[in-house]
C-alpha atoms as a PDB file:
ATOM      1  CA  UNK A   1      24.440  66.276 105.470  1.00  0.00           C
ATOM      2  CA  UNK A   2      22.480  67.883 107.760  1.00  0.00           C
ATOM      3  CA  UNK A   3      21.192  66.567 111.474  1.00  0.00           C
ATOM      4  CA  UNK A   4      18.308  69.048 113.195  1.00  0.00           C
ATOM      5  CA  UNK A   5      15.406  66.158 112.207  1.00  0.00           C
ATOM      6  CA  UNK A   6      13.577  64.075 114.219  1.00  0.00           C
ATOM      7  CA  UNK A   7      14.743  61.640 111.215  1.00  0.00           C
ATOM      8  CA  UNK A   8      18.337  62.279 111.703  1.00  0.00           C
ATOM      9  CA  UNK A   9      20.851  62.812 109.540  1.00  0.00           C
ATOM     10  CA  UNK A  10      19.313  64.659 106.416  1.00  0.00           C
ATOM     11  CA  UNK A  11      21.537  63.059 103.105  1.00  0.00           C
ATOM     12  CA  UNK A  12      21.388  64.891 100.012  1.00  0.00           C
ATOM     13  CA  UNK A  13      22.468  63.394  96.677  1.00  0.00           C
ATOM     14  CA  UNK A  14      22.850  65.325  92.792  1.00  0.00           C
ATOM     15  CA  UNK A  15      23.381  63.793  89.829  1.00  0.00           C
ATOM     16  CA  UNK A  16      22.794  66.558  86.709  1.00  0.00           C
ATOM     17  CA  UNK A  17      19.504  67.325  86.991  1.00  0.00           C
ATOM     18  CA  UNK A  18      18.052  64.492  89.472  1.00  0.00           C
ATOM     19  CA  UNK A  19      18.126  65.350  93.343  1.00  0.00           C
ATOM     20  CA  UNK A  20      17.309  63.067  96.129  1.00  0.00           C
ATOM     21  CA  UNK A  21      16.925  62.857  99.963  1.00  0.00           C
ATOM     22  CA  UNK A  22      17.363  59.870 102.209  1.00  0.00           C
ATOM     23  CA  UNK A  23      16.594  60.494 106.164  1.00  0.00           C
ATOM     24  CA  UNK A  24      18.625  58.193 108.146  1.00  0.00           C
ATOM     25  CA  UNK A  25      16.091  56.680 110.250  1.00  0.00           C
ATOM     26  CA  UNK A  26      14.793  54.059 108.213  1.00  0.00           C
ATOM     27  CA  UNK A  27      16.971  54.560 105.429  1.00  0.00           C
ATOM     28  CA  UNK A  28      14.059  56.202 104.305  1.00  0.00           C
ATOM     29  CA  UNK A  29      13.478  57.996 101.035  1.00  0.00           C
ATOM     30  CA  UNK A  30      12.022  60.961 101.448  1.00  0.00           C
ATOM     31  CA  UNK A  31      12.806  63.215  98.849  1.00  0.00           C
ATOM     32  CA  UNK A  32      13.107  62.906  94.665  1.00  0.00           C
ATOM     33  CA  UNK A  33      13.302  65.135  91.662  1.00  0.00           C
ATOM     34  CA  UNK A  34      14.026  65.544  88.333  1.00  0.00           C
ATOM     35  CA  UNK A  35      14.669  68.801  86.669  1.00  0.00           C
ATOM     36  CA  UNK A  36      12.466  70.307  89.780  1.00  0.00           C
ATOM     37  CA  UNK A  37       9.375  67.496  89.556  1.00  0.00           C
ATOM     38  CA  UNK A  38       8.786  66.169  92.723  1.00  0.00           C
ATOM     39  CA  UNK A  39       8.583  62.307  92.357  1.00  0.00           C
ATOM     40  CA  UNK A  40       8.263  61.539  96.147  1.00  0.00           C
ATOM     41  CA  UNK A  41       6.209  62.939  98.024  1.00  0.00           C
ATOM     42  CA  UNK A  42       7.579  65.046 100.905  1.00  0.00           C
ATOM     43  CA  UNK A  43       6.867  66.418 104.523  1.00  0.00           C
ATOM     44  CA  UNK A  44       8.238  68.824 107.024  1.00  0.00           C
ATOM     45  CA  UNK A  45      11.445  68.180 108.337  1.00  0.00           C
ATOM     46  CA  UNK A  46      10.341  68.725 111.540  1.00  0.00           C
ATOM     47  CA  UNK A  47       8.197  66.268 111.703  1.00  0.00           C
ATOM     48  CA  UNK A  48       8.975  62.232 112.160  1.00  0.00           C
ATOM     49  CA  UNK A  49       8.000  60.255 108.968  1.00  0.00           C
ATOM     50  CA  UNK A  50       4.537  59.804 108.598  1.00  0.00           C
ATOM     51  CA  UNK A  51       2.908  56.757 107.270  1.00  0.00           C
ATOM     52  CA  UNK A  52       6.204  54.840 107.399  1.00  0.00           C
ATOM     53  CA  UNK A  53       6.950  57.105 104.252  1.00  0.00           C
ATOM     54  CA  UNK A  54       9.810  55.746 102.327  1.00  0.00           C
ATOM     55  CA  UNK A  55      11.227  53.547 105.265  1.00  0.00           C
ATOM     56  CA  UNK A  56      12.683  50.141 104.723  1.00  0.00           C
ATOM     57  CA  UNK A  57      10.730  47.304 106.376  1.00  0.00           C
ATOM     58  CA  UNK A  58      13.067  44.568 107.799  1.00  0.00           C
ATOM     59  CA  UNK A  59      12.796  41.148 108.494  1.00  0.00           C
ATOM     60  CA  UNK A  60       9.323  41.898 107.339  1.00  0.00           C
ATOM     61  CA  UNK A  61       7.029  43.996 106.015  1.00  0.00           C
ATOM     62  CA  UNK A  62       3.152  44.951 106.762  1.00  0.00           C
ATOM     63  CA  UNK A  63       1.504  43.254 109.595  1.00  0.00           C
ATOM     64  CA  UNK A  64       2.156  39.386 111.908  1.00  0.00           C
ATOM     65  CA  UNK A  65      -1.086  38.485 113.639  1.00  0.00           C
ATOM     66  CA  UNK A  66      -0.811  39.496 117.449  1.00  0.00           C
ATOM     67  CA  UNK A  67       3.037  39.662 116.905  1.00  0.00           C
ATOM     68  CA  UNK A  68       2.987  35.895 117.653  1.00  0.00           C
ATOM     69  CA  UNK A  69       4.238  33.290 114.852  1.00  0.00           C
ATOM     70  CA  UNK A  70       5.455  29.995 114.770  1.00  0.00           C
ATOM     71  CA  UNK A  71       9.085  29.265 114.195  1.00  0.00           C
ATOM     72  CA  UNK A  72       9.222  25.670 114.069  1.00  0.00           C
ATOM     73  CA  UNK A  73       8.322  24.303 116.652  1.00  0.00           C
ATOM     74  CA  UNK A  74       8.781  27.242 118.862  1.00  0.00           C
ATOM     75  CA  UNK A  75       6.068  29.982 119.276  1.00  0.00           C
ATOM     76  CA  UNK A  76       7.435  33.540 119.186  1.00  0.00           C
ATOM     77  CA  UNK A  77       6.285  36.874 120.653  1.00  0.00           C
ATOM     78  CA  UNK A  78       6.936  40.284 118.439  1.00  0.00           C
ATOM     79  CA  UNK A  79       6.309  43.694 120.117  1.00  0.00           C
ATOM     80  CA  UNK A  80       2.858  44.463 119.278  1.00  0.00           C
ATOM     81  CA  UNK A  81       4.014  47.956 117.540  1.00  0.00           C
ATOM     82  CA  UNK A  82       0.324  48.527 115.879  1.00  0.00           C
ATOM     83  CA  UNK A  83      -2.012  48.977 118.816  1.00  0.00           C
ATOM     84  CA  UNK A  84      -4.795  50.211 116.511  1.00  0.00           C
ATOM     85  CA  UNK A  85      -5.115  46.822 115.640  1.00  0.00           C
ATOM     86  CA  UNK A  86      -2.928  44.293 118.081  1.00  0.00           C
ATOM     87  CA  UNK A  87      -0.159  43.336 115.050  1.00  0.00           C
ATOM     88  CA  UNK A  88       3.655  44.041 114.808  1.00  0.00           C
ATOM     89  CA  UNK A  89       4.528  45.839 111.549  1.00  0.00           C
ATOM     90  CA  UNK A  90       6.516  46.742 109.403  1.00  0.00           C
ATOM     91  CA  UNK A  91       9.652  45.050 110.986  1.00  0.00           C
ATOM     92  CA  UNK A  92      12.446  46.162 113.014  1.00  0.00           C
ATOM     93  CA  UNK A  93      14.156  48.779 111.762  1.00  0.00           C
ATOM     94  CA  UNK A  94      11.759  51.406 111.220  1.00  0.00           C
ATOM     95  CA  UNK A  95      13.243  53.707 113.817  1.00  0.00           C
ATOM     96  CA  UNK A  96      16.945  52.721 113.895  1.00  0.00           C
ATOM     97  CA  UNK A  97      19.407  55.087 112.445  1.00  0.00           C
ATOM     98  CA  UNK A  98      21.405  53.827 110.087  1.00  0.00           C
ATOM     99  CA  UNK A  99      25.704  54.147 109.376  1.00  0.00           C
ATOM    100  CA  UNK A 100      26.109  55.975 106.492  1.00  0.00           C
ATOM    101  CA  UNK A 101      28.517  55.952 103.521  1.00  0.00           C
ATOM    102  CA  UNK A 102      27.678  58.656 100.724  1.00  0.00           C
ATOM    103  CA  UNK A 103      29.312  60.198  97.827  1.00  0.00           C
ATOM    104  CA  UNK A 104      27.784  62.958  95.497  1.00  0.00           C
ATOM    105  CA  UNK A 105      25.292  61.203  93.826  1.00  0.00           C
ATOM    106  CA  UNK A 106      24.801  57.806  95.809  1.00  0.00           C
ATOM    107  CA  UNK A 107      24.751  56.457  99.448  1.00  0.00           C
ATOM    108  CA  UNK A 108      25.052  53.481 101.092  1.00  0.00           C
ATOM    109  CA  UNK A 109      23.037  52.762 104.584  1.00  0.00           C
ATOM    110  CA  UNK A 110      23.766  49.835 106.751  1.00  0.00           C
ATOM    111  CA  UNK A 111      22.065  48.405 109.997  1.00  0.00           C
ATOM    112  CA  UNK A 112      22.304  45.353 111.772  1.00  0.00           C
ATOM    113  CA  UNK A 113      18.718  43.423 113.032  1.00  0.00           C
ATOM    114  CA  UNK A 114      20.099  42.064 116.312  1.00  0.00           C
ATOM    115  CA  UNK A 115      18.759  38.952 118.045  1.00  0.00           C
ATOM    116  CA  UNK A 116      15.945  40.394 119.909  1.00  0.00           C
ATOM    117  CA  UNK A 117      12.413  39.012 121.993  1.00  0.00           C
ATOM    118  CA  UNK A 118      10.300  37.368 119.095  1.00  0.00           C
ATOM    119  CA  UNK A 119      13.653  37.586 116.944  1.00  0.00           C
ATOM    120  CA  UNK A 120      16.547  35.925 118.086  1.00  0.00           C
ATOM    121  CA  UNK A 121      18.304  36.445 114.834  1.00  0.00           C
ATOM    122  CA  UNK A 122      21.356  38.731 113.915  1.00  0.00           C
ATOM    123  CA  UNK A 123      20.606  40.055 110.054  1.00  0.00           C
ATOM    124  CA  UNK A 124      22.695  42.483 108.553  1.00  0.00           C
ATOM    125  CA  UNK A 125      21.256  44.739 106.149  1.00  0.00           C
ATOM    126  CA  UNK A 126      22.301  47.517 103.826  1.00  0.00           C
ATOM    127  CA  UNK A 127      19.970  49.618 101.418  1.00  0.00           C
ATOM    128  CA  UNK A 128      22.022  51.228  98.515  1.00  0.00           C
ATOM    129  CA  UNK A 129      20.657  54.666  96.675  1.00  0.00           C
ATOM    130  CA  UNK A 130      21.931  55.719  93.470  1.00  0.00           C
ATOM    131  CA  UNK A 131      21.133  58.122  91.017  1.00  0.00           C
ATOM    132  CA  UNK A 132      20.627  57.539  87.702  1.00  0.00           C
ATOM    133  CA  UNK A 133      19.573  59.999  84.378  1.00  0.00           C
ATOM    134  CA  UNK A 134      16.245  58.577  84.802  1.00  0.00           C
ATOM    135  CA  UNK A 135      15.904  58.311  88.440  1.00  0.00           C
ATOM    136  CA  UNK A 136      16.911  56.526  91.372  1.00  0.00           C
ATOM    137  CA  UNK A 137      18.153  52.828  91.552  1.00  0.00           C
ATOM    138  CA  UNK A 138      17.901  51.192  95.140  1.00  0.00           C
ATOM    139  CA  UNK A 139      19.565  47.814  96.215  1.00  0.00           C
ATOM    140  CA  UNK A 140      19.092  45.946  99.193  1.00  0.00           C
ATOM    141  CA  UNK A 141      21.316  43.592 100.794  1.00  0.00           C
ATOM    142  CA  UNK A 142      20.298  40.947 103.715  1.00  0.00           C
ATOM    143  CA  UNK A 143      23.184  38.798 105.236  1.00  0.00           C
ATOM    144  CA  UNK A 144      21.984  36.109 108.289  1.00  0.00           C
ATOM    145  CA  UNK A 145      24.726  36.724 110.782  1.00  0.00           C
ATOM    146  CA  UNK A 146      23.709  34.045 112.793  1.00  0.00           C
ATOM    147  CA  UNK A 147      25.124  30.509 113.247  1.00  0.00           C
ATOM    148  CA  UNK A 148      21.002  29.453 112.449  1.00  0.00           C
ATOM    149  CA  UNK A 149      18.951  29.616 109.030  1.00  0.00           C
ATOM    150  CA  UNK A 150      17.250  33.066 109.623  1.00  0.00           C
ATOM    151  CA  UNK A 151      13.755  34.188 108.420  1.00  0.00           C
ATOM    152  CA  UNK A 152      13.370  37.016 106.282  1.00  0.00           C
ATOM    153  CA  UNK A 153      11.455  39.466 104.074  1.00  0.00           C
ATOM    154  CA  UNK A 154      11.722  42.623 102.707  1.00  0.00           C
ATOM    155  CA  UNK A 155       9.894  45.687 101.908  1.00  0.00           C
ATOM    156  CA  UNK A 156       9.662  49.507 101.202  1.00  0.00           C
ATOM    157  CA  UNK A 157       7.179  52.021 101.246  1.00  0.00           C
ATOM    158  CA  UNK A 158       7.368  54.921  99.076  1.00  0.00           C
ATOM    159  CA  UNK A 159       5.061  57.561  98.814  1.00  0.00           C
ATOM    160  CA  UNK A 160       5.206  58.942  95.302  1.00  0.00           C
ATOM    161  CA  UNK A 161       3.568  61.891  93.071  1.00  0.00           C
ATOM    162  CA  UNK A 162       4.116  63.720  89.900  1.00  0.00           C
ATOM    163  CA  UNK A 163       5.465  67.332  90.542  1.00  0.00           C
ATOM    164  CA  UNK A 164       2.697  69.967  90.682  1.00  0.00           C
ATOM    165  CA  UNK A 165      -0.426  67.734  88.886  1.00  0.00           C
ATOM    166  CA  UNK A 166      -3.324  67.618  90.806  1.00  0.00           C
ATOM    167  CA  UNK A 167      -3.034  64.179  92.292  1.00  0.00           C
ATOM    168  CA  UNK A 168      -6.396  62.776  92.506  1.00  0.00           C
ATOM    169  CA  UNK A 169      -6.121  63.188  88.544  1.00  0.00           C
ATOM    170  CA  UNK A 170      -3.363  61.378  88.603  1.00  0.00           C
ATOM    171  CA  UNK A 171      -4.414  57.664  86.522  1.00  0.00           C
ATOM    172  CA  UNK A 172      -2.384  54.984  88.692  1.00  0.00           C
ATOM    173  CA  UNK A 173      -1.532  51.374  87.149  1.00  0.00           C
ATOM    174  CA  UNK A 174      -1.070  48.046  88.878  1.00  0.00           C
ATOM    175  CA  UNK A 175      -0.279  44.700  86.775  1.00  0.00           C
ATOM    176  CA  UNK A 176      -1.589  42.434  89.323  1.00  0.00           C
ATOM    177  CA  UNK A 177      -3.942  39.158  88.467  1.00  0.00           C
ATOM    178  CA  UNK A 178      -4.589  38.937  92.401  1.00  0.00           C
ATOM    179  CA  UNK A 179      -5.737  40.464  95.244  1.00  0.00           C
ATOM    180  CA  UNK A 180      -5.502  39.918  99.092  1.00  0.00           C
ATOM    181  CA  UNK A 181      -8.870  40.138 101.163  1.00  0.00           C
ATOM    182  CA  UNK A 182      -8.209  41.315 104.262  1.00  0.00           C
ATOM    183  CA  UNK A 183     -10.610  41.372 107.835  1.00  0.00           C
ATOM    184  CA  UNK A 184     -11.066  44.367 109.912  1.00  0.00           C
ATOM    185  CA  UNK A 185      -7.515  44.727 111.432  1.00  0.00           C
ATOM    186  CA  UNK A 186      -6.072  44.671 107.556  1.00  0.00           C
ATOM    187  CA  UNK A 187      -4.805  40.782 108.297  1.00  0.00           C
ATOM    188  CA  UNK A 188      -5.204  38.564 105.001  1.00  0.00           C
ATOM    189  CA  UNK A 189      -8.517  36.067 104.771  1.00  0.00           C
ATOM    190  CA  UNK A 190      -7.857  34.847 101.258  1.00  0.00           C
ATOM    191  CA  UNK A 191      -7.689  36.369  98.142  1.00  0.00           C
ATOM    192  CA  UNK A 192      -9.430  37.293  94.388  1.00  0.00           C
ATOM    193  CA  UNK A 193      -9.022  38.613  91.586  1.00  0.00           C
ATOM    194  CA  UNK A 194      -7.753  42.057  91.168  1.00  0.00           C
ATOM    195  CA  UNK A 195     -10.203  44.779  89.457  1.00  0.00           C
ATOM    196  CA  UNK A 196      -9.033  44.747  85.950  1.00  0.00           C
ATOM    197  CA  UNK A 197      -9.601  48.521  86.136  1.00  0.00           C
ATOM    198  CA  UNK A 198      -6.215  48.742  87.596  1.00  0.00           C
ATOM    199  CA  UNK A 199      -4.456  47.248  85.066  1.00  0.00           C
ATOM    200  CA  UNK A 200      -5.982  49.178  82.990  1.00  0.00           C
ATOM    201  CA  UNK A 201      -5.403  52.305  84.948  1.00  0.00           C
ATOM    202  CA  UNK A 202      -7.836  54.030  87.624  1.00  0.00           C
ATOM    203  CA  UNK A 203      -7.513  57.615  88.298  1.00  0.00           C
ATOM    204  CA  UNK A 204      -6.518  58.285  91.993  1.00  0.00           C
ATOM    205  CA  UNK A 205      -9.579  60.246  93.044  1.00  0.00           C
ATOM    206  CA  UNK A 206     -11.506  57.425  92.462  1.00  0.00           C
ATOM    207  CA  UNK A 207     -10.108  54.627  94.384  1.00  0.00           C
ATOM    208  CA  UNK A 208      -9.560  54.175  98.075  1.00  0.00           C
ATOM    209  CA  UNK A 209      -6.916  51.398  99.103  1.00  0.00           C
ATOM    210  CA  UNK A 210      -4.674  49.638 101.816  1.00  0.00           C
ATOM    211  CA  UNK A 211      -4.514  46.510  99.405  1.00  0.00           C
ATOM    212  CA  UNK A 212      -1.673  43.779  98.456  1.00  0.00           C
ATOM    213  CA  UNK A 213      -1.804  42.336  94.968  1.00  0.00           C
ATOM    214  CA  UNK A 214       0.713  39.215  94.154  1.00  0.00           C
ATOM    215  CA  UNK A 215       0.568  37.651  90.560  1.00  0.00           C
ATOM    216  CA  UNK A 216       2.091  40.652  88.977  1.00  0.00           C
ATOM    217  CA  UNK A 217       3.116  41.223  85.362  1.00  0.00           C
ATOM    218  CA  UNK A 218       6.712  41.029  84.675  1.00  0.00           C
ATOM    219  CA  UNK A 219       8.151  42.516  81.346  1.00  0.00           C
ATOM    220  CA  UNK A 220      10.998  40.282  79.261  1.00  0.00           C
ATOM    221  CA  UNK A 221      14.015  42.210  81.180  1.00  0.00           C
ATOM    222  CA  UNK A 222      12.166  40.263  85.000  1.00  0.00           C
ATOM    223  CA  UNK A 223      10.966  44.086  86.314  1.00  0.00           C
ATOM    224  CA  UNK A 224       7.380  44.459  87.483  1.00  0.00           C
ATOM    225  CA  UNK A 225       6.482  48.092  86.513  1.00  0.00           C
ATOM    226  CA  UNK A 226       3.999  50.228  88.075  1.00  0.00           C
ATOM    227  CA  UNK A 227       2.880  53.418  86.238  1.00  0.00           C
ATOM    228  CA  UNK A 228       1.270  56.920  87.359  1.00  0.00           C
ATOM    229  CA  UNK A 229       0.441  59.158  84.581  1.00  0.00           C
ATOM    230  CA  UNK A 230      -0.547  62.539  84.783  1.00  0.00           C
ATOM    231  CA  UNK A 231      -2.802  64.472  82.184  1.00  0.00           C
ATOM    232  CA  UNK A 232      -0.413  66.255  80.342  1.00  0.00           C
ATOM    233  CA  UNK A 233       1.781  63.228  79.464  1.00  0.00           C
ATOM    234  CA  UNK A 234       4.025  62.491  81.957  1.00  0.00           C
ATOM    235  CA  UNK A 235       4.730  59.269  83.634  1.00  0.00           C
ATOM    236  CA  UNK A 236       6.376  57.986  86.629  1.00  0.00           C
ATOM    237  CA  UNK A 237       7.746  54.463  86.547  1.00  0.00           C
ATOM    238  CA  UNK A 238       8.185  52.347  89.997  1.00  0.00           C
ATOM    239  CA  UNK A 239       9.722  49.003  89.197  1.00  0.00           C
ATOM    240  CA  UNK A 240      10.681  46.056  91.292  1.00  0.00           C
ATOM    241  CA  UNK A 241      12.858  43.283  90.378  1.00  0.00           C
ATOM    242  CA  UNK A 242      12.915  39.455  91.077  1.00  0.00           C
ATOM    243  CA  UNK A 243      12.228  38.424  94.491  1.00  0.00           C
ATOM    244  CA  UNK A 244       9.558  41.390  94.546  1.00  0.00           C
ATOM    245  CA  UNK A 245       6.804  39.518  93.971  1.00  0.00           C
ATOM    246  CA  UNK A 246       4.157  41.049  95.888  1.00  0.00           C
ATOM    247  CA  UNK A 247       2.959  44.850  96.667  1.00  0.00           C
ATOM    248  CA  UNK A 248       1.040  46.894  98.931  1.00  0.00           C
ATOM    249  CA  UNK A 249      -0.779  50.204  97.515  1.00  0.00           C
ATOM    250  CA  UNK A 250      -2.074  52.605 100.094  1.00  0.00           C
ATOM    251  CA  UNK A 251      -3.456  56.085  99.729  1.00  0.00           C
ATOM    252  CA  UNK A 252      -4.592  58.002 102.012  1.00  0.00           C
ATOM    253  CA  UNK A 253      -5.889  61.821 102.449  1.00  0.00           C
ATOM    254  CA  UNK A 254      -3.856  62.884 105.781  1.00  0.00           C
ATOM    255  CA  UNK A 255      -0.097  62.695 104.335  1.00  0.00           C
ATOM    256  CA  UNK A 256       0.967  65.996 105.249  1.00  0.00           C
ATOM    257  CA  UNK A 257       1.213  68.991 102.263  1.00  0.00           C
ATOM    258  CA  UNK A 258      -0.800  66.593 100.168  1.00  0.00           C
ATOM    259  CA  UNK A 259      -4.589  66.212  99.496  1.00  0.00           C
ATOM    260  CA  UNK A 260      -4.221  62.980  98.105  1.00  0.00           C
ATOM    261  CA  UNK A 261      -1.090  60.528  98.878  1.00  0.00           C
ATOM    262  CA  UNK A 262      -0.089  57.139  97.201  1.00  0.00           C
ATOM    263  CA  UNK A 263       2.304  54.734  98.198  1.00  0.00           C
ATOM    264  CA  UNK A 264       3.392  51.934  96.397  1.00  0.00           C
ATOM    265  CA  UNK A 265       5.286  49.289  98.490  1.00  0.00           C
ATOM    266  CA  UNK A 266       7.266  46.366  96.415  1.00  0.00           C
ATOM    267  CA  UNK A 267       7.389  43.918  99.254  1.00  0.00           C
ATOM    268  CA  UNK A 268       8.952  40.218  98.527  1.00  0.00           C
ATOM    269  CA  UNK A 269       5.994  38.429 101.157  1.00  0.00           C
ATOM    270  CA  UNK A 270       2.705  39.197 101.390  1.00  0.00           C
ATOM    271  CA  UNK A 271       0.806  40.325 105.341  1.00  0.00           C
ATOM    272  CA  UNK A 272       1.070  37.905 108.197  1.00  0.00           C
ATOM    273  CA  UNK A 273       3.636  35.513 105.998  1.00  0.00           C
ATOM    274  CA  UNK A 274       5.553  34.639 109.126  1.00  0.00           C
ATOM    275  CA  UNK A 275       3.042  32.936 109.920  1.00  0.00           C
ATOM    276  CA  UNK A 276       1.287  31.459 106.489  1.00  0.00           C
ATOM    277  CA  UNK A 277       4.522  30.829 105.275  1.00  0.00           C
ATOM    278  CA  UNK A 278       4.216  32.378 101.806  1.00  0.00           C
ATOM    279  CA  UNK A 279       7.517  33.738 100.066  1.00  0.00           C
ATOM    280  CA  UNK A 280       9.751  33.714 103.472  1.00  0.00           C
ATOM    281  CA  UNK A 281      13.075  33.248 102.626  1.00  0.00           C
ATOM    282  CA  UNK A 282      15.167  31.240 104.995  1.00  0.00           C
ATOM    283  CA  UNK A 283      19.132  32.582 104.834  1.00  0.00           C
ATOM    284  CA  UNK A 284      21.674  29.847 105.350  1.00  0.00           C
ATOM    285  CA  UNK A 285      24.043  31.660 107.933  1.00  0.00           C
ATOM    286  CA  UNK A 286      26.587  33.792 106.130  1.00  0.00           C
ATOM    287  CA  UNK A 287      24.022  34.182 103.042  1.00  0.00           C
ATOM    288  CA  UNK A 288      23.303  37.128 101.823  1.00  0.00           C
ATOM    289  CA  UNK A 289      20.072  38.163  99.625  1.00  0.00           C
ATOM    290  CA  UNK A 290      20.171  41.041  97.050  1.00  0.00           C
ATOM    291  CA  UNK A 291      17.299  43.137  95.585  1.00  0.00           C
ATOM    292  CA  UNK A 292      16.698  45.900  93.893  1.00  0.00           C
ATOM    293  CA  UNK A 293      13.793  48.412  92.856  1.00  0.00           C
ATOM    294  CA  UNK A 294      13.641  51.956  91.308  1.00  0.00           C
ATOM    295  CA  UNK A 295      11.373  55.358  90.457  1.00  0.00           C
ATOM    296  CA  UNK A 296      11.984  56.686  86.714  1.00  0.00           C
ATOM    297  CA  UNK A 297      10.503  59.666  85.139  1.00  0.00           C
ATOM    298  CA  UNK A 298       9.831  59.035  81.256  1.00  0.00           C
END
């Protein structure tokens, strides 16, 4: 482990011939590999993460209207932390630095959401990477601390990429039936279908998006799996289990090193859902919520 980043502590994990690197603020994932291939995409490590690459978003993720919600009958005030566009996102941890338990080819990160102005909840939380001959398996773990039911949602934002291909020839599938519409500050209106071209498959070049799909495909074993396939045959794999049952894919051309970046977010509640309600999960105090997602090569 090494500590000389603006992300802190740099954790390094080896299993045969898979490699990874977490960053310790925001548990993020910032670094994976198999036999050499580059499966995340990564940045300087003198830089902070851009693009919230790879962070965990806690209690939830994407954006809350104005940072204000309704909680009950009480009316709460977030930190507006997106002035671009007057929201709070992405949660509350994306800049805390996590504790840290690692062996050689797995780590465990922990941090505590403490009760806080527009959160007066106390969440613990733990995000779990370990290696596998395939990939990387992650689990998350939510416990409500406080002596109140606690409202939360999860999500993670990976940035990923197949080793040297060029990515804009990269052919990205998404096994969503629907789509979120959103307004000019990216804040949900309603929703439609999703372009059957993506489940299909669309090649990267050719689509532009900051979109959340919901109604997603599950295969008989409960995973969602999202695919991106380069031309000479090889195929990345990002799957989310149960209680992931929305996601956000976002590319965009100024991720550093890269002419074309994708990330693809399994979230468990879509934008704004503090305050539409949809697919918050209220933790008894002393419950604690487990999920789990993963990146394969095959």
């Amino acid at each position: 482990m090494t500590s000389l980043s603006p992300t802190g502590t740099q954790i390094h994990l080896t299993r045969g011939a898979v490699t990874a690197q977490i960053a310790q603020v925001g548990a993020s994932l910032r670094g994976l590999a198999i036999g050499g291939v580059d499966l995340v995409a990564r940045y300087p490590e003198d830089v902070p993460t851009p693009s919230c690459s790879g962070v965990v978003l806690a209690p939830w993720p994407n954006r809350i209207r104005d940072g204000r919600w309704s909680d009950g009958d009480t009316v709460r005030q977030l930190a507006i932390t997106e002035p671009k566009f007057g929201n709070a996102s992405h949660g509350l941890l994306r800049f805390t630095a996590y504790g840290i338990e690692q062996t050689d080819a797995a780590v465990t990160l922990s941090a505590t959401i403490h009760p806080q102005t527009g959160y007066p909840y106390e969440v613990a939380t733990t995000v779990t990477y370990t290696l596998t001959d395939a990939g990387v398996l992650v689990t998350h773990e939510l416990t409500n601390r406080s002596s109140e039911s606690a409202p939360v949602a999860l999500g993670t934002h990976p940035f990923v990429t197949i080793g040297d291909a060029d990515p804009r020839e990269l052919v990205l599938r998404v096994p969503a039936a629907t789509q979120f519409d959103v307004d000019d500050r990216m804040l949900p209106t309603g929703t439609s279908p999703a372009p059957e071209s993506l489940r299909d498959g669309v090649r990267l070049g050719d689509v532009d998006l900051d979109t959340g799909f919901t109604d997603l495909d599950r295969d008989a074993d409960g995973r969602v799996r999202h695919t991106l396939a380069a031309p000479d045959g090889r195929r990345l794999t990002l799957w989310q289990g149960g209680g992931f049952d929305y996601v956000q894919v976002y590319t965009t051309e100024a991720y550093p090193g890269q002419d074309l970046a994708v990330a693809i977010e399994p979230m468990t509640a879509p934008a704004d859902a503090f305050n539409s309600g949809h697919s918050i999960r209220r933790l008894a105090p002393g419950e604690t919520w487990t999920l789990e997602w993963g990146i394969e090569l095959g």
